[in-house]
Protein backbone atom coordinates (compact mmCIF):
# COMPACT_ATOMS: atom_id res chain seq x y z
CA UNK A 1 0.00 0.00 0.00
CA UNK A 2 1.03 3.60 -0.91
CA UNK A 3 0.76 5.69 1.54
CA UNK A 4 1.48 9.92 1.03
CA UNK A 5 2.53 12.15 3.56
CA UNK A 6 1.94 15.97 3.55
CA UNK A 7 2.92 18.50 6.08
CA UNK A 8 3.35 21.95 7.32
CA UNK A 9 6.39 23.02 9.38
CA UNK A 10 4.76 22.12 12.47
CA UNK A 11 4.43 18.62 11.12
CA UNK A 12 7.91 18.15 10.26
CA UNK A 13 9.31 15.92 12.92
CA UNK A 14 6.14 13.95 13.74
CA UNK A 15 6.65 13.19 9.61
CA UNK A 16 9.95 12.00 10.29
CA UNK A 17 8.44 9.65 12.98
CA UNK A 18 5.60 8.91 11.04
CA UNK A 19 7.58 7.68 7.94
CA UNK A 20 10.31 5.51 9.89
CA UNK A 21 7.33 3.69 11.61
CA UNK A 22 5.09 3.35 8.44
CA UNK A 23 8.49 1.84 6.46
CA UNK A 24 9.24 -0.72 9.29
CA UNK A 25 5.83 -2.22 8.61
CA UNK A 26 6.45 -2.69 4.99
CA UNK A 27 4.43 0.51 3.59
CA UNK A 28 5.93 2.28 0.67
CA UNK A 29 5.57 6.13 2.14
CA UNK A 30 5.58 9.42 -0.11
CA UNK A 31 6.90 12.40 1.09
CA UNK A 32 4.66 15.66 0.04
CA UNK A 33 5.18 17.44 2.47
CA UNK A 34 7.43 20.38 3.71
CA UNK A 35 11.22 19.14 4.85
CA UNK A 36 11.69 21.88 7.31
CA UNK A 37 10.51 24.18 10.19
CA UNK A 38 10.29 26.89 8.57
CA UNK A 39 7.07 28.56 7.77
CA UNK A 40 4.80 27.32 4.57
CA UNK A 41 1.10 27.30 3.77
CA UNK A 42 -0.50 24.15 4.45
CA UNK A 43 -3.11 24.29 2.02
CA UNK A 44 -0.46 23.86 -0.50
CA UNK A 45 0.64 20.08 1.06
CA UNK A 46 -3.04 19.16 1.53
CA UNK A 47 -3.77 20.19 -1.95
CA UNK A 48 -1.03 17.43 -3.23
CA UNK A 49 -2.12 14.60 -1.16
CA UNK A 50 -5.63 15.11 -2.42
CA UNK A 51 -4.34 15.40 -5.70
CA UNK A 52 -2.48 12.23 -5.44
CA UNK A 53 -5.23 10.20 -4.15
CA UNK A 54 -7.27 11.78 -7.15
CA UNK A 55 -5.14 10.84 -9.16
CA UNK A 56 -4.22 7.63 -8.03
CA UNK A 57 -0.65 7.94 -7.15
CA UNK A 58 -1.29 6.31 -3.71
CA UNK A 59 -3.85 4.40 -1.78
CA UNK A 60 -4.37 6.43 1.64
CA UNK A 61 -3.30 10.04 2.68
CA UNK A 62 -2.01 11.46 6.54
CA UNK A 63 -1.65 15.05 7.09
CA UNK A 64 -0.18 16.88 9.77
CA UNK A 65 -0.31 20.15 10.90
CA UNK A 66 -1.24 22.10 14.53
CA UNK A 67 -5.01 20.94 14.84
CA UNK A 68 -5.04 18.36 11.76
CA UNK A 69 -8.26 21.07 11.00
CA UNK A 70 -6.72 23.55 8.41
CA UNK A 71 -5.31 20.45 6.02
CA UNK A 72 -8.42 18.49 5.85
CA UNK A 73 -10.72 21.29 5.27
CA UNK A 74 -8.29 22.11 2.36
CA UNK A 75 -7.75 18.11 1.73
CA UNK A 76 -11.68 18.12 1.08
CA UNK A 77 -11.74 20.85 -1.56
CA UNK A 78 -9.67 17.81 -3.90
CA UNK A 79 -13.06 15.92 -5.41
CA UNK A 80 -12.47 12.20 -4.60
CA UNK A 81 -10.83 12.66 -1.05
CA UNK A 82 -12.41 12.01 2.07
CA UNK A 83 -10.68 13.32 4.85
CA UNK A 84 -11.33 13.43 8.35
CA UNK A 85 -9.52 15.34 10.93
CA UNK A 86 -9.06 12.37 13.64
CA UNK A 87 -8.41 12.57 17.53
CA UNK A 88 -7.97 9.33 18.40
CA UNK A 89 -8.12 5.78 17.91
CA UNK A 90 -12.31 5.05 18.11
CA UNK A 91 -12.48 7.85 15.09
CA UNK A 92 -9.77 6.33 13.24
CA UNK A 93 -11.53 3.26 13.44
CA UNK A 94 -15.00 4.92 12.52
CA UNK A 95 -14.03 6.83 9.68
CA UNK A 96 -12.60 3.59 7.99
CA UNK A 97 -15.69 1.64 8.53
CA UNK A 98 -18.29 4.64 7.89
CA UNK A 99 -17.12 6.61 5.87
CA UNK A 100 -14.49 4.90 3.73
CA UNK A 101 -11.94 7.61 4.23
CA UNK A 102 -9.33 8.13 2.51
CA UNK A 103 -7.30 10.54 4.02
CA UNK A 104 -6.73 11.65 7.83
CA UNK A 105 -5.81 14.72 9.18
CA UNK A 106 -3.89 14.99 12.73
CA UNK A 107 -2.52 17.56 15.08
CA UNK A 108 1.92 17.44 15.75
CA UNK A 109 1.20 17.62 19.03
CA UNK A 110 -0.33 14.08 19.58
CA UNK A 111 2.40 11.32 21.40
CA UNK A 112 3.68 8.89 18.63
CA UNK A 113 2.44 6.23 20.98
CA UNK A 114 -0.51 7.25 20.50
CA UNK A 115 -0.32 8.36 16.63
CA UNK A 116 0.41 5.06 15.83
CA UNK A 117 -2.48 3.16 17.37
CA UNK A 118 -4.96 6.08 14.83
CA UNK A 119 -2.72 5.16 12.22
CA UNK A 120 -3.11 1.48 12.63
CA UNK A 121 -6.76 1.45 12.66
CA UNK A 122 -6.84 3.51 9.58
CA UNK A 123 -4.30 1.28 7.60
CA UNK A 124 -5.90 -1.67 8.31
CA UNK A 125 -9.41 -1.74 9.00
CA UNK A 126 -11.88 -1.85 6.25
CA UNK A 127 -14.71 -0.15 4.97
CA UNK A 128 -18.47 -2.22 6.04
CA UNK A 129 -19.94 -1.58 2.70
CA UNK A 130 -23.17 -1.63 4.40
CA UNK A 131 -26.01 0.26 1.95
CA UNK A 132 -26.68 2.83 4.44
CA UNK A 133 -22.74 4.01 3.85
CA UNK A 134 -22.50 3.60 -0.03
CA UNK A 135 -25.58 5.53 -0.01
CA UNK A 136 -24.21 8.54 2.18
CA UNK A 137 -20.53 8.43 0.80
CA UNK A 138 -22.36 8.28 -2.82
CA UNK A 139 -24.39 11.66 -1.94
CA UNK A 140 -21.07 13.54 -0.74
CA UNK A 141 -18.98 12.61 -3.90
CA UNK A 142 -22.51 13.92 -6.20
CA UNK A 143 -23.38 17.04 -4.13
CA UNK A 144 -22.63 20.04 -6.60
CA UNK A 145 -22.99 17.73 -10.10
């Protein structure tokens, strides 16, 4: 599984974390996100995570900034992304199974401990496919057409 990476400055070392973690279990990780601390925009990485999950480049997004809010509002505005700004490891869980998600958004200042238990669930639990979800994840991706 390809998994993409984008982040702010704020994000940068929880990346680095994030990526060395992510590679020990066997995932092939994409960096596109900012490679230091200094200032950037944040729209900017969630734009090319959305982009490459558009587009097919990889299979599942994470994006990391102060609240995880900023990036997946921008994450969102990519049509085919579904990204949810996630706190902990019951939403990582529930945005797999719910809402098929495709992308997460998550603060820097979370523990890794902890960061890696969300990112587990969202890896590697699978969407229910129950009717009631295709129907709801069908009427977000056609709102606007």
């Amino acid at each position: 599984m390809k998994i993409g990476i984008g982040n702010d400055h704020r994000g940068y070392e929880l990346k680095k974390q994030i990526t060395e973690y992510l590679e020990s279990l066997g995932y092939d990780v994409i960096n596109y996100g900012s490679d230091s601390e200094e200032s950037v925009d944040y729209p900017i990485y969630a734009f090319k995570v959305g982009e490459a999950i558009k587009n097919k480049e990889i299979d599942r997004g994470i994006l990391i900034c102060r609240t995880g809010i900023g990036m997946s509002i921008a994450c969102n505005k990519v049509k085919g992304v579904r990204c949810a700004k996630v706190d902990n490891v019951e939403e990582a869980a529930l945005t797999r199974i719910d809402n098929d998600s495709n992308v997460i958004a998550i603060s820097y200042v979370k523990n890794i401990t902890e960061i890696k238990e969300i990112l587990k669930n969202f890896l590697e639990i699978k969407f229910s496919e129950e009717e009631r979800h295709v129907r709801r994840i069908k009427l977000i991706d056609t709102y606007g057409e």
